[in-house]
N, C-alpha and C. Protein backbone atom coordinates (compact mmCIF):
# COMPACT_ATOMS: atom_id res chain seq x y z
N UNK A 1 -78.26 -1.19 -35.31
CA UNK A 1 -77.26 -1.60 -34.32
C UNK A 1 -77.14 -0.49 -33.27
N UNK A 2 -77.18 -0.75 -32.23
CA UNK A 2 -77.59 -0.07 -31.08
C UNK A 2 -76.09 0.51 -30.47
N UNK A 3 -75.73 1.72 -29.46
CA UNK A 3 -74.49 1.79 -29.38
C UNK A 3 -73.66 0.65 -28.48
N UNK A 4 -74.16 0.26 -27.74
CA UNK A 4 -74.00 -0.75 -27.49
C UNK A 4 -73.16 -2.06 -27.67
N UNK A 5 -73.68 -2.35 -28.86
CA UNK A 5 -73.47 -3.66 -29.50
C UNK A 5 -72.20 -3.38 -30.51
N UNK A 6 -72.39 -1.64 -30.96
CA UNK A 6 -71.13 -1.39 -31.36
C UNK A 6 -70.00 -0.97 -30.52
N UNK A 7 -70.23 -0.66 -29.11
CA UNK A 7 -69.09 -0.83 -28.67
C UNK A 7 -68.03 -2.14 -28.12
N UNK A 8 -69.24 -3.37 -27.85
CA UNK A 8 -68.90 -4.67 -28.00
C UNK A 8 -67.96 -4.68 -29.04
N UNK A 9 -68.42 -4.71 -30.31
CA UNK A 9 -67.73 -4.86 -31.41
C UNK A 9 -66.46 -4.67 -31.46
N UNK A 10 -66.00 -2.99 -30.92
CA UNK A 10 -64.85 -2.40 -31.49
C UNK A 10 -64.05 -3.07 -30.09
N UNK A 11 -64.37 -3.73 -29.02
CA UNK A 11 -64.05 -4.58 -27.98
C UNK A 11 -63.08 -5.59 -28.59
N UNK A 12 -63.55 -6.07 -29.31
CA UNK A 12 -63.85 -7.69 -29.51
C UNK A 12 -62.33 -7.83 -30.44
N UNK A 13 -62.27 -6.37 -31.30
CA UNK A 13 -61.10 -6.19 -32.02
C UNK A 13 -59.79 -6.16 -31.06
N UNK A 14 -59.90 -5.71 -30.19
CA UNK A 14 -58.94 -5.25 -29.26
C UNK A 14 -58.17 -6.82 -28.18
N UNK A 15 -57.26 -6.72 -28.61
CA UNK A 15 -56.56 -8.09 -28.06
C UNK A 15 -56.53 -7.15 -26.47
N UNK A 16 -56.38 -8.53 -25.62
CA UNK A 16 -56.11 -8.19 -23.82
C UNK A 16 -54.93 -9.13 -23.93
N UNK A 17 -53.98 -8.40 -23.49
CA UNK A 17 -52.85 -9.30 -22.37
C UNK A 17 -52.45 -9.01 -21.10
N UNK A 18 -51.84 -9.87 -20.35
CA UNK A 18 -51.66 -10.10 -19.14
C UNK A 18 -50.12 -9.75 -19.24
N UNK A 19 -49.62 -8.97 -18.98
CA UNK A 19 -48.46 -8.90 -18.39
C UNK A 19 -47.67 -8.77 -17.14
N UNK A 20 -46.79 -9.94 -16.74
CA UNK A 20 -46.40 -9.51 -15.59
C UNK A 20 -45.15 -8.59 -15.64
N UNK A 21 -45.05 -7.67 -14.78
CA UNK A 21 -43.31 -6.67 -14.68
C UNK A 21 -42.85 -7.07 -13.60
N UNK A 22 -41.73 -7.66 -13.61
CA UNK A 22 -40.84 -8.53 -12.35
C UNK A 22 -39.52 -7.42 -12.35
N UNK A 23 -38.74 -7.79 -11.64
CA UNK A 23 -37.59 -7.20 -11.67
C UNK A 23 -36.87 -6.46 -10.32
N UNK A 24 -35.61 -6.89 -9.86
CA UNK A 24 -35.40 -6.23 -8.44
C UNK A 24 -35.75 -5.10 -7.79
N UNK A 25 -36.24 -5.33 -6.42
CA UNK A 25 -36.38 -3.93 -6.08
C UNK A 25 -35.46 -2.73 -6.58
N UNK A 26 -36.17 -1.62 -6.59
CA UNK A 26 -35.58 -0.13 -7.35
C UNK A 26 -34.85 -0.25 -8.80
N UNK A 27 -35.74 -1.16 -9.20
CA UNK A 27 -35.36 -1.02 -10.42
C UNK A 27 -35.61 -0.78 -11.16
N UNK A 28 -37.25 0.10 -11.36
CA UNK A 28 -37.91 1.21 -11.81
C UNK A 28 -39.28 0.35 -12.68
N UNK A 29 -39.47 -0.56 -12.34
CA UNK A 29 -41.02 -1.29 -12.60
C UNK A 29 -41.65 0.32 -12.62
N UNK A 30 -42.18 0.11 -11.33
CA UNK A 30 -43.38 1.63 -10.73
C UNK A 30 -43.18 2.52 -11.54
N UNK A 31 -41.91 3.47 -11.83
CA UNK A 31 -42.01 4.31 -12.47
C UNK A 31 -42.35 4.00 -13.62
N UNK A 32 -41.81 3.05 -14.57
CA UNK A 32 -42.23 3.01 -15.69
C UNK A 32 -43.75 2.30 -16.27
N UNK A 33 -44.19 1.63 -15.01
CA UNK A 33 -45.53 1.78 -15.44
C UNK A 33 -46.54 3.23 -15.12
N UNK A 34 -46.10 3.81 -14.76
CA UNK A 34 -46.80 5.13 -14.39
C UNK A 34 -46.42 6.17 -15.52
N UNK A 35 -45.13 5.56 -16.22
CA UNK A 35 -44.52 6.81 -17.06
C UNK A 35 -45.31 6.63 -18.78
N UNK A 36 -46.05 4.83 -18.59
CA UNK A 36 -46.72 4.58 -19.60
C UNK A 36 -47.86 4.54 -19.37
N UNK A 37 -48.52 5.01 -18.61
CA UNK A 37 -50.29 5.22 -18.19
C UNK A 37 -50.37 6.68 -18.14
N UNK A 38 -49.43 7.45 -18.22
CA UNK A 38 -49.37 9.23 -18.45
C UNK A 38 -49.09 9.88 -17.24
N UNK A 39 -48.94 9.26 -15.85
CA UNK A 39 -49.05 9.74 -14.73
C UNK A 39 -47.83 10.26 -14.47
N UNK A 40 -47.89 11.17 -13.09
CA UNK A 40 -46.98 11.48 -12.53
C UNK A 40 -45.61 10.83 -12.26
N UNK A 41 -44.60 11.20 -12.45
CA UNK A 41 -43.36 10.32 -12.10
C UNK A 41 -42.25 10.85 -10.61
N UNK A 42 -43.15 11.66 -10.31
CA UNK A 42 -42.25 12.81 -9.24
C UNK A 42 -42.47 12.07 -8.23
N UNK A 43 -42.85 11.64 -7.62
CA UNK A 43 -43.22 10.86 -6.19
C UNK A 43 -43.13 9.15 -6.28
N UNK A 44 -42.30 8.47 -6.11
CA UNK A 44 -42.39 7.01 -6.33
C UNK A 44 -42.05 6.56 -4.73
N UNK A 45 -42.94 5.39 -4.69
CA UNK A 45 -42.29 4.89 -3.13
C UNK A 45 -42.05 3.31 -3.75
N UNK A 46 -41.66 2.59 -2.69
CA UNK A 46 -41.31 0.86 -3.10
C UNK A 46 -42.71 0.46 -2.90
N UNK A 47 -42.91 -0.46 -4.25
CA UNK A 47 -44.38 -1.00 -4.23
C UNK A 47 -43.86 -2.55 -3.23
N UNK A 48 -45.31 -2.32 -2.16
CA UNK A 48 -44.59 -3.38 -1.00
C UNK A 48 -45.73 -4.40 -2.00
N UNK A 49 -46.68 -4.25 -2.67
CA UNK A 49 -47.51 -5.26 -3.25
C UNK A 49 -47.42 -5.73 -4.54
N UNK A 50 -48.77 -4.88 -5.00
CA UNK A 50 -48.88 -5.13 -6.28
C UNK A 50 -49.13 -3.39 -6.94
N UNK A 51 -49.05 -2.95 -8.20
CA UNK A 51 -50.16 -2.56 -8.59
C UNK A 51 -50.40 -3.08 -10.15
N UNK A 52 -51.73 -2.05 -10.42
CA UNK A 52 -52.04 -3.00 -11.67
C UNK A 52 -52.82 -2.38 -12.51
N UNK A 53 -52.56 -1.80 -13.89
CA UNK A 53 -52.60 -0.94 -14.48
C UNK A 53 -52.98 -1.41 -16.18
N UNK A 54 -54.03 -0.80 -16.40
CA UNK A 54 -54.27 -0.82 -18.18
C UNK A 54 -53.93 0.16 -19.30
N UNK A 55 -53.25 -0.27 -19.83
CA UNK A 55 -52.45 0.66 -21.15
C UNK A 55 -52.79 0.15 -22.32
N UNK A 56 -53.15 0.81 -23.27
CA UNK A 56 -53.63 0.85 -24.51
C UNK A 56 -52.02 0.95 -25.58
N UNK A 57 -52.32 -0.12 -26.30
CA UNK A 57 -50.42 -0.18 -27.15
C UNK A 57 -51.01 -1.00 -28.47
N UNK A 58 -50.67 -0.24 -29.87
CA UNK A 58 -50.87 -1.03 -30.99
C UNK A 58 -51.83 -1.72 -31.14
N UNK A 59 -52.89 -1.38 -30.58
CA UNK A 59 -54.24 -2.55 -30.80
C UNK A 59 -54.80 -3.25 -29.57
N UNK A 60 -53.41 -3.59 -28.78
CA UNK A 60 -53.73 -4.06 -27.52
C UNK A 60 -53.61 -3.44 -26.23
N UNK A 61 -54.68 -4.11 -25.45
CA UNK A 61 -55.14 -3.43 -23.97
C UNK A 61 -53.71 -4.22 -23.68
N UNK A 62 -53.11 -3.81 -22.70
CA UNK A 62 -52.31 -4.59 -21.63
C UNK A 62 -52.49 -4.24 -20.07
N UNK A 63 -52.90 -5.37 -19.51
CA UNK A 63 -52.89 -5.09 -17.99
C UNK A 63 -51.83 -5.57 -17.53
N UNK A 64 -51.31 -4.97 -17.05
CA UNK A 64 -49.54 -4.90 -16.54
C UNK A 64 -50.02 -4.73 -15.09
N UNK A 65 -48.92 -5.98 -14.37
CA UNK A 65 -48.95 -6.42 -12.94
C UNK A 65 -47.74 -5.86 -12.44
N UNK A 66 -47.49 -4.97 -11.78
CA UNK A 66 -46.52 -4.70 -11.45
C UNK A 66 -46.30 -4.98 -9.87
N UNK A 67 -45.34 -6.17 -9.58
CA UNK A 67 -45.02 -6.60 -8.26
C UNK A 67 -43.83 -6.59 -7.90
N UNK A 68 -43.72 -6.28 -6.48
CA UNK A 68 -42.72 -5.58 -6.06
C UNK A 68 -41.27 -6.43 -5.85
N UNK A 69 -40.39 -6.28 -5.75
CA UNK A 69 -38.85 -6.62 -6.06
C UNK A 69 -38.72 -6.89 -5.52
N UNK A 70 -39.00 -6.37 -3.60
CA UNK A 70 -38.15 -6.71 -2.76
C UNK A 70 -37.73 -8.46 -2.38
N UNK A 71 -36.76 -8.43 -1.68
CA UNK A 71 -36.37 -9.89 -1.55
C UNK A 71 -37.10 -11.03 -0.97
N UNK A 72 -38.18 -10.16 -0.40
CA UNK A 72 -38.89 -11.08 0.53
C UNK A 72 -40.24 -11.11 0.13
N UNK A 73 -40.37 -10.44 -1.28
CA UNK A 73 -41.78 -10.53 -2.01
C UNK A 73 -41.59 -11.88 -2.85
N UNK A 74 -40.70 -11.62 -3.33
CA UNK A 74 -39.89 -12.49 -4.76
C UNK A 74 -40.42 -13.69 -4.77
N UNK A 75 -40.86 -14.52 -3.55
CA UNK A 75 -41.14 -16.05 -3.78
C UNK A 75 -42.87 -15.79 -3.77
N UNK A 76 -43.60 -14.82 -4.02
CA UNK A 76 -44.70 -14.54 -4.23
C UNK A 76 -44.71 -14.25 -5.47
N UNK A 77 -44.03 -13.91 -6.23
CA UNK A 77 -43.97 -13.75 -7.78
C UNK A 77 -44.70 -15.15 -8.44
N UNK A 78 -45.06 -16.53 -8.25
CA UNK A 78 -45.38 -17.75 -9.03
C UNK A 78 -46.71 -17.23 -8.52
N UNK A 79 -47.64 -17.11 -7.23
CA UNK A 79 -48.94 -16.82 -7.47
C UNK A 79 -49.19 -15.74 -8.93
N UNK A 80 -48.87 -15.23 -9.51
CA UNK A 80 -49.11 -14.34 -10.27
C UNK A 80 -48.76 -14.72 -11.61
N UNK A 81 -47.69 -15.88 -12.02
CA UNK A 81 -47.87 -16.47 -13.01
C UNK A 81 -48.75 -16.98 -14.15
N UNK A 82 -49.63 -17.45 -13.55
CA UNK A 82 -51.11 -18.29 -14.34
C UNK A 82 -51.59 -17.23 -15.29
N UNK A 83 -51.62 -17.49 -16.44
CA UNK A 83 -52.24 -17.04 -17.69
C UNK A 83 -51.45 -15.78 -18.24
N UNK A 84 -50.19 -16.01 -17.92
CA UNK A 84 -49.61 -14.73 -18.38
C UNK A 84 -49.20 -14.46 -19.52
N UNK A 85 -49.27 -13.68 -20.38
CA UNK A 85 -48.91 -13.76 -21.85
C UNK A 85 -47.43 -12.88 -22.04
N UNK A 86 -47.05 -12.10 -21.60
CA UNK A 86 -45.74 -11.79 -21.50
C UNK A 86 -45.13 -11.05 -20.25
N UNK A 87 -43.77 -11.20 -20.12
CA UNK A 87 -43.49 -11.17 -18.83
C UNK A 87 -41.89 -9.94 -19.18
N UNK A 88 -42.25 -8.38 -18.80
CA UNK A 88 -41.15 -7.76 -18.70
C UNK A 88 -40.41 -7.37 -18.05
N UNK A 89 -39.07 -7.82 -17.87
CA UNK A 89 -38.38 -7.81 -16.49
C UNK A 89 -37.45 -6.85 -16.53
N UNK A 90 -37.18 -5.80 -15.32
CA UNK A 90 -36.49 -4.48 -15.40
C UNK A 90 -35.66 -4.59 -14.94
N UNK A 91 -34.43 -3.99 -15.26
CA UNK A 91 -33.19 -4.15 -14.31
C UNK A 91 -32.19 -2.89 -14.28
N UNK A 92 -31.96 -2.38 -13.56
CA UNK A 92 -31.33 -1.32 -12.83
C UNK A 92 -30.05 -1.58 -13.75
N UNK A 93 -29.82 -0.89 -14.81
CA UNK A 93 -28.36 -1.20 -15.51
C UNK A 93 -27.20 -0.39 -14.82
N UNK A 94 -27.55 0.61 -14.18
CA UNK A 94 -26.45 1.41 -14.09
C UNK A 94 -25.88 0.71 -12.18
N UNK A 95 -26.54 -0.15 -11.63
CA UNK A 95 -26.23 -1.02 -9.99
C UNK A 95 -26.15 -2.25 -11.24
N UNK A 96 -23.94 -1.89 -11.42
CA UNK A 96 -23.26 -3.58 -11.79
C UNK A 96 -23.39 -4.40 -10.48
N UNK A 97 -23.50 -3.67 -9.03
CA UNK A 97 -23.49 -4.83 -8.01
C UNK A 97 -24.33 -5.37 -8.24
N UNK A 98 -25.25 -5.65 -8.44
CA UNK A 98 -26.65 -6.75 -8.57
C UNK A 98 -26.95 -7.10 -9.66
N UNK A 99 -26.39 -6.91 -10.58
CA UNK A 99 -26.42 -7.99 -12.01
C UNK A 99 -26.99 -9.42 -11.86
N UNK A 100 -25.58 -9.96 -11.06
CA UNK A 100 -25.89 -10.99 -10.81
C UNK A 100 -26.86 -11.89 -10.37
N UNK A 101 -27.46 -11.12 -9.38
CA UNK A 101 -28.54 -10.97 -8.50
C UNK A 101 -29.91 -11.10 -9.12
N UNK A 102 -30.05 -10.06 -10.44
CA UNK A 102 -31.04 -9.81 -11.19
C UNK A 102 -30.61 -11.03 -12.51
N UNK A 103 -29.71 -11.55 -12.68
CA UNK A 103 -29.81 -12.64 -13.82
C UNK A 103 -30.32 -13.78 -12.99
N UNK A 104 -29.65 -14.26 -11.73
CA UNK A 104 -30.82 -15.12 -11.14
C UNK A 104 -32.13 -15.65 -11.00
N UNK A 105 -32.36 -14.30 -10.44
CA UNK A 105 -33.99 -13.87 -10.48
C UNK A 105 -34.85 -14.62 -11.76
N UNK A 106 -33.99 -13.91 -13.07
CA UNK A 106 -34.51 -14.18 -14.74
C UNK A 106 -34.56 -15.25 -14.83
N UNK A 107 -33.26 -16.15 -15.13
CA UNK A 107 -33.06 -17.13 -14.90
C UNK A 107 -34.45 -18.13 -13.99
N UNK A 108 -34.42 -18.12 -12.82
CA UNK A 108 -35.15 -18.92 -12.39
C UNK A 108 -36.93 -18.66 -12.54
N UNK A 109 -37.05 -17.63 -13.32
CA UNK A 109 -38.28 -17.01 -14.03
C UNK A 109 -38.52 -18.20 -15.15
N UNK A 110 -37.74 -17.77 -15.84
CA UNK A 110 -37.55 -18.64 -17.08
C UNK A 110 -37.98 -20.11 -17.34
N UNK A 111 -37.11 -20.61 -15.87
CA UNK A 111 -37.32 -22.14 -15.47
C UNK A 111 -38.64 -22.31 -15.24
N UNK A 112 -39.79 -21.48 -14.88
CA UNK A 112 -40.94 -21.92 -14.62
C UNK A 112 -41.80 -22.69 -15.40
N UNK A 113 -42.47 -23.28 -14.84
CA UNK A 113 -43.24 -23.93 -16.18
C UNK A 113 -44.45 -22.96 -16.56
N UNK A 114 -45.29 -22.49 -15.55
CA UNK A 114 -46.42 -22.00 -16.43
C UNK A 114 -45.97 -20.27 -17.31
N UNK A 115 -44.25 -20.23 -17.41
CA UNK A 115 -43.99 -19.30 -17.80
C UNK A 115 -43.12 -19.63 -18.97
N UNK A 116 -42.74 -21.04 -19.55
CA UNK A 116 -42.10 -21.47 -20.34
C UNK A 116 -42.32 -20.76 -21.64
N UNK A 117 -43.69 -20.73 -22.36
CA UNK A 117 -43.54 -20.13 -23.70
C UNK A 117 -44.28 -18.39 -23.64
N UNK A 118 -43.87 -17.79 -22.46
CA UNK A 118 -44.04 -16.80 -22.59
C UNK A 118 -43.07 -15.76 -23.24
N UNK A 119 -43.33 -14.75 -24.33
CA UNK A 119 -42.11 -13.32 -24.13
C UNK A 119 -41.53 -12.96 -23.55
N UNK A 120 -40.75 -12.67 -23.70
CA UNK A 120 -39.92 -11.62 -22.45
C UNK A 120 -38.99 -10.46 -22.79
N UNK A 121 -39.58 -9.41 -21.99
CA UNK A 121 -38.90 -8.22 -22.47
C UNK A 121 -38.71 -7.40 -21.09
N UNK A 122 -36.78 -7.34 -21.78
CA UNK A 122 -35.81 -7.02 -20.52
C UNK A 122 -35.71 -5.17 -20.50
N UNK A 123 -36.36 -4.61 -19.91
CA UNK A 123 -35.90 -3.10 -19.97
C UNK A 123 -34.78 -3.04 -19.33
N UNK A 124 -33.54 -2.79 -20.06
CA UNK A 124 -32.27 -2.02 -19.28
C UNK A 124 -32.28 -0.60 -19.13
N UNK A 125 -32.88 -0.27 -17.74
CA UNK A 125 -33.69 0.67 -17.07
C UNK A 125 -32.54 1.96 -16.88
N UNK A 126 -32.81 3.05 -16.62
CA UNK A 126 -31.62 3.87 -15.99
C UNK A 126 -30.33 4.35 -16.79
N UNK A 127 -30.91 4.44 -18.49
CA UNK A 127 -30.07 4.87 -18.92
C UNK A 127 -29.50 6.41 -19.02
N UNK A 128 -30.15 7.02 -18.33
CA UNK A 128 -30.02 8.63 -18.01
C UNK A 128 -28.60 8.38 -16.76
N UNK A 129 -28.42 7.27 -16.27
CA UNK A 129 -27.45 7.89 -15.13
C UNK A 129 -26.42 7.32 -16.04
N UNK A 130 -25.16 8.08 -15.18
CA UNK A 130 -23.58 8.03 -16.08
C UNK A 130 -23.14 6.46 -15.89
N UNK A 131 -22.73 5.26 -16.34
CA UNK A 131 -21.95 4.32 -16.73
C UNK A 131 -23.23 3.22 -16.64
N UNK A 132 -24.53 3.36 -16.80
CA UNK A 132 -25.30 2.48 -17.27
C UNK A 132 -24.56 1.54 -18.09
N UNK A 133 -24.89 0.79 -17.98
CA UNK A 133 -25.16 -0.63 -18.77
C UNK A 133 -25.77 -0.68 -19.99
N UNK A 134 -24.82 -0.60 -21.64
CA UNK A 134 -25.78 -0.40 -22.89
C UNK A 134 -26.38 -1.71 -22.56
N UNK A 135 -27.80 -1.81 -23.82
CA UNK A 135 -28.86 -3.00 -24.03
C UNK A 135 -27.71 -4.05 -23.89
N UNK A 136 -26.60 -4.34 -25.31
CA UNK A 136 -26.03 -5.40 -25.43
C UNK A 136 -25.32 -5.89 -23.99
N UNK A 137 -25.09 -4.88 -23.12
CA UNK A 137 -24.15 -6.16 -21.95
C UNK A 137 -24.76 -5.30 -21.13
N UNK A 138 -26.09 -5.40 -21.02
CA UNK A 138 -27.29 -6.27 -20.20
C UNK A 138 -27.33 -7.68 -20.68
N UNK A 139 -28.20 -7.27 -21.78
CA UNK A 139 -28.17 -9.10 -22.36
C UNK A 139 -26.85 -10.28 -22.45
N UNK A 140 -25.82 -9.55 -22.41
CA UNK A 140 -24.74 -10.61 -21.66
C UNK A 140 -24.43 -10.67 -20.33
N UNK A 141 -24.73 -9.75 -19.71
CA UNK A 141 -24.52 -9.88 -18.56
C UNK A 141 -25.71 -10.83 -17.75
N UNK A 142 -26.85 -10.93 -18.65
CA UNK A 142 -27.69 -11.85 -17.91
C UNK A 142 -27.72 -13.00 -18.61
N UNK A 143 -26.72 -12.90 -19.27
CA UNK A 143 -26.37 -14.76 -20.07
C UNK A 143 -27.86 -14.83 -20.76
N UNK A 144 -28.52 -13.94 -21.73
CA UNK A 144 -29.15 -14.06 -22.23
C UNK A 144 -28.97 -14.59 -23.73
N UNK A 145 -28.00 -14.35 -24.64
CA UNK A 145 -27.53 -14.72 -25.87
C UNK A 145 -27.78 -16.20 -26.30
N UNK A 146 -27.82 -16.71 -24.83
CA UNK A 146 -27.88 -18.24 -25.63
C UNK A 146 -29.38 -18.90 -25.48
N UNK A 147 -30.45 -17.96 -25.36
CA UNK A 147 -31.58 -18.89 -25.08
C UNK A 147 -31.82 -18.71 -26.14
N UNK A 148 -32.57 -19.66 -26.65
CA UNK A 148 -33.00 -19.98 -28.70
C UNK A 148 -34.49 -20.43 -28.23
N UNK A 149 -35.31 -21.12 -27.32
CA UNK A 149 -36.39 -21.29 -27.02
C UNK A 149 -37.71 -20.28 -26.78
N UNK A 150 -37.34 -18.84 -26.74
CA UNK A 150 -38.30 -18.27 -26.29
C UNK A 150 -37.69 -16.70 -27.10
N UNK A 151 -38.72 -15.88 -27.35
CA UNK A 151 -38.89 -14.44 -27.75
C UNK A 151 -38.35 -13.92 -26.49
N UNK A 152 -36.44 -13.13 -26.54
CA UNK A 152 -36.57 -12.20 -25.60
C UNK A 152 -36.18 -10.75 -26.52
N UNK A 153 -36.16 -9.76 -26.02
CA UNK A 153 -35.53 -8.89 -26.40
C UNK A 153 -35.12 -8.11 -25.21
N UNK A 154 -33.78 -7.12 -25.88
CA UNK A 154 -33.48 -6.34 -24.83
C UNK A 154 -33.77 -4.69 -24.63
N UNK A 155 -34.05 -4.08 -24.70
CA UNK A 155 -34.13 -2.41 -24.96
C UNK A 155 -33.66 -1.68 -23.63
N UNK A 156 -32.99 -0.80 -24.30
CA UNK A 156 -32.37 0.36 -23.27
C UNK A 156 -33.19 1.31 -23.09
N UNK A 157 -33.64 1.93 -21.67
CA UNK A 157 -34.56 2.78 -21.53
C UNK A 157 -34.25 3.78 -20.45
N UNK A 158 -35.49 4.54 -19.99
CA UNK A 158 -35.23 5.63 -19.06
C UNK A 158 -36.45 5.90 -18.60
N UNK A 159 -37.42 4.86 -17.50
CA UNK A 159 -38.79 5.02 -16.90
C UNK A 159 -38.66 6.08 -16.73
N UNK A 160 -37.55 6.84 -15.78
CA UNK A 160 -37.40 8.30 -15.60
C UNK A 160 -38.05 9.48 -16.68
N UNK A 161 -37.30 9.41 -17.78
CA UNK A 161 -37.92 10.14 -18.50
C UNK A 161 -39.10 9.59 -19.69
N UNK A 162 -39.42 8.16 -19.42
CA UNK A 162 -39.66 7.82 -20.59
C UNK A 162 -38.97 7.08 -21.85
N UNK A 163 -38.28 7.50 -22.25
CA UNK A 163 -36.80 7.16 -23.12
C UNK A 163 -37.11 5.89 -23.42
N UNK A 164 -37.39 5.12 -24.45
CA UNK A 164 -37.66 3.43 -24.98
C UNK A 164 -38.08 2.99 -24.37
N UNK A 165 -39.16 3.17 -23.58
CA UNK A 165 -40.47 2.28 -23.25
C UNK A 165 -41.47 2.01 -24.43
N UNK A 166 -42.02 2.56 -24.94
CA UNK A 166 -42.55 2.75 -26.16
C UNK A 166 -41.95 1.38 -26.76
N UNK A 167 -41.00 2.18 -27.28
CA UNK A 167 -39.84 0.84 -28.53
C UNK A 167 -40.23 -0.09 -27.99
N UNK A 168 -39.59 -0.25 -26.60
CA UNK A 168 -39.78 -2.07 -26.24
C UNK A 168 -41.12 -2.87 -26.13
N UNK A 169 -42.42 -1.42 -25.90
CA UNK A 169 -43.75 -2.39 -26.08
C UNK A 169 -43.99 -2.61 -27.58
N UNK A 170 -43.44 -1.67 -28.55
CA UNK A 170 -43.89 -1.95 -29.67
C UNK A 170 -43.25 -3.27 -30.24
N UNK A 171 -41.70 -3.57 -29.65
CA UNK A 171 -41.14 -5.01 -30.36
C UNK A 171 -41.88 -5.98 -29.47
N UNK A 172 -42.56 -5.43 -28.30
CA UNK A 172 -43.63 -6.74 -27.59
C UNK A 172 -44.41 -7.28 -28.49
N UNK A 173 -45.09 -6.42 -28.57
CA UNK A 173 -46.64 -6.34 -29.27
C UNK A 173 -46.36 -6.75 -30.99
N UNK A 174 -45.11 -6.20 -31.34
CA UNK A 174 -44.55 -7.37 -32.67
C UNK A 174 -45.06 -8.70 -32.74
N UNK A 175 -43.82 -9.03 -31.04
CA UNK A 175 -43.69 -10.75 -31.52
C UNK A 175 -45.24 -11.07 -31.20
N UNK A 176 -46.20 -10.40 -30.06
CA UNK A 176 -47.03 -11.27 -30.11
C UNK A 176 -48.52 -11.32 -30.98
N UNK A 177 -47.85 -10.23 -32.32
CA UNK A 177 -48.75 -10.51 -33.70
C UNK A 177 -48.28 -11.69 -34.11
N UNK A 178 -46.93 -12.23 -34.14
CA UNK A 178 -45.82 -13.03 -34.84
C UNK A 178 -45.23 -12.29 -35.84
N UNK A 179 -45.03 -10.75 -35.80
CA UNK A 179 -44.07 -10.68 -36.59
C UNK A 179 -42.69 -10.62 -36.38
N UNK A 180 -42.39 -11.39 -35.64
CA UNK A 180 -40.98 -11.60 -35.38
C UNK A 180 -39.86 -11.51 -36.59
């Protein structure tokens, strides 16, 4: 067996997913995909596009789409839908003004169809600044408690430093062994 054919192999073991990262502008998508690919976190600007990044987690590759928040990207978010296997949406816990704003957003995520039986995992982002938003009221605050149809979870984090990014890919990468 040639090296080759064994690196096919150890390929073949390796699950790929598609993840999209949605979530209002500045609400730390960018950083925290940069803070999970090892890179720099000192310099962030507003991603006016896309970017798009491969991370190695529990077995699986994930290519994580990270598209930008702003208000006038947002109805470009469904091109990017198609074949997505889980979808993690970030939200600025410690800006209560836009809660609302950002449960919308989810909300009408949710409603999609080619996004119906996807995961979803909510980073409540920004827990380093003072009166953040714990995990639990995020997830009430985005009227999340009552969906029974779909895998969400919530985790409290800190793209900034890092702080439960990890955790929340590892309860990803749980449900989508099925060990829920």
């Amino acid at each position: 067996m040639g090296l080759l054919t064994l690196l096919r192999n150890l390929k073949k073991d390796e699950k790929e997913l598609r993840i999209l990262m949605l979530g209002l502008d500045n609400s730390g998508k960018t950083t925290a995909l940069k803070q999970l690919a090892g890179e720099d976190v000192s310099q962030i600007t507003p991603t006016q596009g896309f970017n798009i990044k491969s991370v190695q987690q529990a077995g699986f590759k994930l290519n994580v789409w990270d598209i930008g928040g702003q208000k006038h990207i947002r109805p470009y978010w469904k091109n990017y839908y198609q074949n997505t296997d889980c979808v993690i949406y970030m939200v600025d816990s410690a800006d209560k003004r836009r809660t609302d704003e950002a449960a919308e957003e989810l909300m009408s995520l949710l409603e999609e169809e080619e996004l119906k039986s996807v995961a979803v995992l909510v980073f409540a982002n920004k827990q380093d600044l003072l009166g953040a938003m714990s995990a639990a009221e995020v997830m009430k605050e985005l009227e999340l408690t009552s969906l029974k149809d779909r895998w969400v979870h919530v985790q409290a984090c800190s793209a900034k430093t890092g702080s439960g990014l990890e955790d929340g890919l590892t309860e990803l990468m749980r449900a989508q062994r099925g060990e829920r």
